[in-house]
Protein backbone atom coordinates (compact mmCIF):
# COMPACT_ATOMS: atom_id res chain seq x y z
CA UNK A 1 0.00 0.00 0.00
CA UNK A 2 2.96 2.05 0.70
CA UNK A 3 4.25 1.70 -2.71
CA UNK A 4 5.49 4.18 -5.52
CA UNK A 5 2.94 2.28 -7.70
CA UNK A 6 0.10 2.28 -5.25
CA UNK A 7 0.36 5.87 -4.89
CA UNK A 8 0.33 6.58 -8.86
CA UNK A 9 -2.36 4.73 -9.54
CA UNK A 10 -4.36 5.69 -6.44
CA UNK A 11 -3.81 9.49 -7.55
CA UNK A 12 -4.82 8.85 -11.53
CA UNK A 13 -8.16 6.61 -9.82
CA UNK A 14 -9.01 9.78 -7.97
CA UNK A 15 -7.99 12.29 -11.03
CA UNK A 16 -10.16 10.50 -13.08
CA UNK A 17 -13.30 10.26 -10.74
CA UNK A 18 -12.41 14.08 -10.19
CA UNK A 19 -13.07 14.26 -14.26
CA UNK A 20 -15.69 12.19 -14.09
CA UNK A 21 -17.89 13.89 -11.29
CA UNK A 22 -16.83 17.95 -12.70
CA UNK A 23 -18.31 16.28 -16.03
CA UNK A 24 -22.21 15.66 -14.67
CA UNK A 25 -22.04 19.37 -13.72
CA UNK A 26 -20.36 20.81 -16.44
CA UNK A 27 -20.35 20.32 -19.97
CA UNK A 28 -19.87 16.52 -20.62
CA UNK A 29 -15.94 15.64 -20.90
CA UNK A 30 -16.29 12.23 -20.88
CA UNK A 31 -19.33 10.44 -22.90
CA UNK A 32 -22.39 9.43 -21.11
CA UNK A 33 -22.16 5.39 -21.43
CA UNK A 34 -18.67 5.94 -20.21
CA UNK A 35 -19.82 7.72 -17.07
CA UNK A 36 -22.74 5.24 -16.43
CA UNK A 37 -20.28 1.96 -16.93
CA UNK A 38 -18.22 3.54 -15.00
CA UNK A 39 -20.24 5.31 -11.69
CA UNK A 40 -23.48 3.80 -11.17
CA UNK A 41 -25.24 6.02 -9.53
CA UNK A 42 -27.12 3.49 -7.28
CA UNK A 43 -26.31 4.59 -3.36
CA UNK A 44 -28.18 1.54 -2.11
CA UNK A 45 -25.19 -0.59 -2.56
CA UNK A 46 -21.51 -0.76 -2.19
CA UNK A 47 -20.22 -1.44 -5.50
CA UNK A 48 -16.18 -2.45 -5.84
CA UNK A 49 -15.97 1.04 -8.07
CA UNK A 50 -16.92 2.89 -4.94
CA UNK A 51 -14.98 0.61 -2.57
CA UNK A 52 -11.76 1.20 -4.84
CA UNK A 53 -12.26 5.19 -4.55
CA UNK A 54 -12.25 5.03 -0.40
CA UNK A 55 -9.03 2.78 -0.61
CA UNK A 56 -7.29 4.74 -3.41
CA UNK A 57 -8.33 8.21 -1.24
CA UNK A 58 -7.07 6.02 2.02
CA UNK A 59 -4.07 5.29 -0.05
CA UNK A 60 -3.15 9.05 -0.84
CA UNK A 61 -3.92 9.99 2.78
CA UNK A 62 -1.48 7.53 4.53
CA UNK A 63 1.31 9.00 2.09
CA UNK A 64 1.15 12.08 3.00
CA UNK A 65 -0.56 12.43 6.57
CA UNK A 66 2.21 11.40 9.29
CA UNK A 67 1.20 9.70 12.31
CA UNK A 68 2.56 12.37 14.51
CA UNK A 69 0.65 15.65 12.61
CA UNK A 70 -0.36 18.62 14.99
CA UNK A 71 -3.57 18.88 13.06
CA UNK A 72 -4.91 15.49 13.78
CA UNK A 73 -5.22 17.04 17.48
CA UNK A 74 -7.40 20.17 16.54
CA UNK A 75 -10.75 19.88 18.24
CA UNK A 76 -12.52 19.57 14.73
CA UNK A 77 -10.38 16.08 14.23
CA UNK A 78 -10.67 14.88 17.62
CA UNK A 79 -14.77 15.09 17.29
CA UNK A 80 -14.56 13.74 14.18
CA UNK A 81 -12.37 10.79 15.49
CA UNK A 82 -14.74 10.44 18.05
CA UNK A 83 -17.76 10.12 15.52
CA UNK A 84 -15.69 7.59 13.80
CA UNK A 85 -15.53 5.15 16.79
CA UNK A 86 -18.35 5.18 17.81
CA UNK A 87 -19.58 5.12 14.00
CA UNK A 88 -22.50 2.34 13.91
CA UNK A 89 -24.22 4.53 16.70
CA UNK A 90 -23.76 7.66 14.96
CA UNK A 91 -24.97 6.58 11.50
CA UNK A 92 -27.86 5.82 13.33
CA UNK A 93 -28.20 8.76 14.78
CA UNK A 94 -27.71 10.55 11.41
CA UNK A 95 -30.54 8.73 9.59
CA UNK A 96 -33.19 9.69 12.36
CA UNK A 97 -31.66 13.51 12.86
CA UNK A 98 -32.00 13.61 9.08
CA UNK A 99 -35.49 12.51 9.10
CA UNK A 100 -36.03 15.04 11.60
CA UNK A 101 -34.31 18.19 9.99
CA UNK A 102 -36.28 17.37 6.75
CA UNK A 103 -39.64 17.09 8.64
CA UNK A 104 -38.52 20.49 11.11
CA UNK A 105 -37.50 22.31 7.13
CA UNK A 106 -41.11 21.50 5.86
CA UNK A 107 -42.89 22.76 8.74
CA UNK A 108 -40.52 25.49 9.81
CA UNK A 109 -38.69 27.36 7.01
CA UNK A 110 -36.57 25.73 4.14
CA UNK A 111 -34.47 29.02 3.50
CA UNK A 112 -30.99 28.82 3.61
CA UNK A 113 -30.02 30.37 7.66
CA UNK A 114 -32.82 27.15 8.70
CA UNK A 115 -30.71 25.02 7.02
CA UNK A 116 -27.51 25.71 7.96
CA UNK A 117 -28.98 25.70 11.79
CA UNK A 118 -30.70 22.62 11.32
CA UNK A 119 -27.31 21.34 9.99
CA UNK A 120 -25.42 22.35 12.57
CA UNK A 121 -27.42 21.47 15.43
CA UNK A 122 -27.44 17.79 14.35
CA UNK A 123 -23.72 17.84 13.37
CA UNK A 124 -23.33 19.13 17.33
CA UNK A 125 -25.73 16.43 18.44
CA UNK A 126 -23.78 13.71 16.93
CA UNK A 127 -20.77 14.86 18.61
CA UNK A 128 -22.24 14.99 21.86
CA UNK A 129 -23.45 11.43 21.74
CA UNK A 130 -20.16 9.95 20.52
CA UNK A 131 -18.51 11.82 23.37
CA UNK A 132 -21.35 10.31 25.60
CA UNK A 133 -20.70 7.17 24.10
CA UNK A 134 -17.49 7.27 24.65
CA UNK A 135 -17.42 8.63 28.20
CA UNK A 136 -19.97 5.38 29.02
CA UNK A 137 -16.78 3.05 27.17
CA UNK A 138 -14.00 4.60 29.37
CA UNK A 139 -15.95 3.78 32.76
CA UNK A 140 -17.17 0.49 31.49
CA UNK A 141 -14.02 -0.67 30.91
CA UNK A 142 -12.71 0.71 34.16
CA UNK A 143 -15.33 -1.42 35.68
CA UNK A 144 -14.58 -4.71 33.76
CA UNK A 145 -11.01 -4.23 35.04
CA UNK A 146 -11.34 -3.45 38.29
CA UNK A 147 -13.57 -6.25 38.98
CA UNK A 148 -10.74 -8.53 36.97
CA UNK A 149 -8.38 -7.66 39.18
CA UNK A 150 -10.67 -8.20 42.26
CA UNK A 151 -11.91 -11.33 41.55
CA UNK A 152 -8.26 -12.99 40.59
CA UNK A 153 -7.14 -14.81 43.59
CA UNK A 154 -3.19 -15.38 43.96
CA UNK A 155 -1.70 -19.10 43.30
CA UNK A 156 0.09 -20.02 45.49
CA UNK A 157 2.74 -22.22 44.81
């Protein structure tokens, strides 16, 4: 993964989805049967094209972010790495907070401030619940190993 190779072809994968995603906005610079063979644009499945573009993007991103980078420790980051492991939970979340917003932006307002509040409010409520979950992990696991190391009896030999 950490290959010259890897990296060239991960960067031409992404150029050319880059190409191919400027092109359904733009004037066409790729034909149409191209575009369709290549990016299905069916969200209700994983295909391997999609698959390949997180990997080649994961690729690109292990080259050139080090371990050891100051950003990774900005507050933004650390929420969002907090999301991440708590992710199953938080997708969750995000399908009923985006039922919700929709339903508040029909009977509300659907101008553009009500969406950006709506938006933010729910991208704030995620956060707080993976921090909650993640505050519940820390003192479960300080329970499970406390009571490990109270219930182990010494051998005695």
């Amino acid at each position: 993964m950490m290959s010259r190779l890897a990296l060239v072809l991960a960067v031409l994968y992404l150029v050319f989805g880059l190409v191919l995603a400027r092109s359904w906005s733009i004037e066409p610079l790729v034909s149409q049967s191209l575009t369709d063979l290549s990016f299905p644009l069916d969200k209700s499945s994983l295909s391997p094209i999609r698959l390949l573009h997180f990997v080649a993007f994961a690729i690109v991103a292990l080259r050139f972010i080090s371990r050891d980078w100051e950003g990774l420790s900005t507050p933004v980051l650390r929420c969002a790495k907090c999301c991440g492991e708590n992710s199953l939970p938080i997708y969750c979340l995000g399908v009923l907070l985006a039922l919700a917003s929709q339903l508040a932006l029909l009977d509300l307002s659907e101008g553009l401030a009500m969406q950006i509040v709506v938006s933010v409010a729910g991208v704030l409520m995620m956060i707080g619940v993976a921090r909650f979950l993640n505050a519940i992990g820390i003192q479960r696991d300080r329970k499970s190993a406390a009571t490990q190391s109270i219930g182990k009896v010494p051998s005695v030999r």
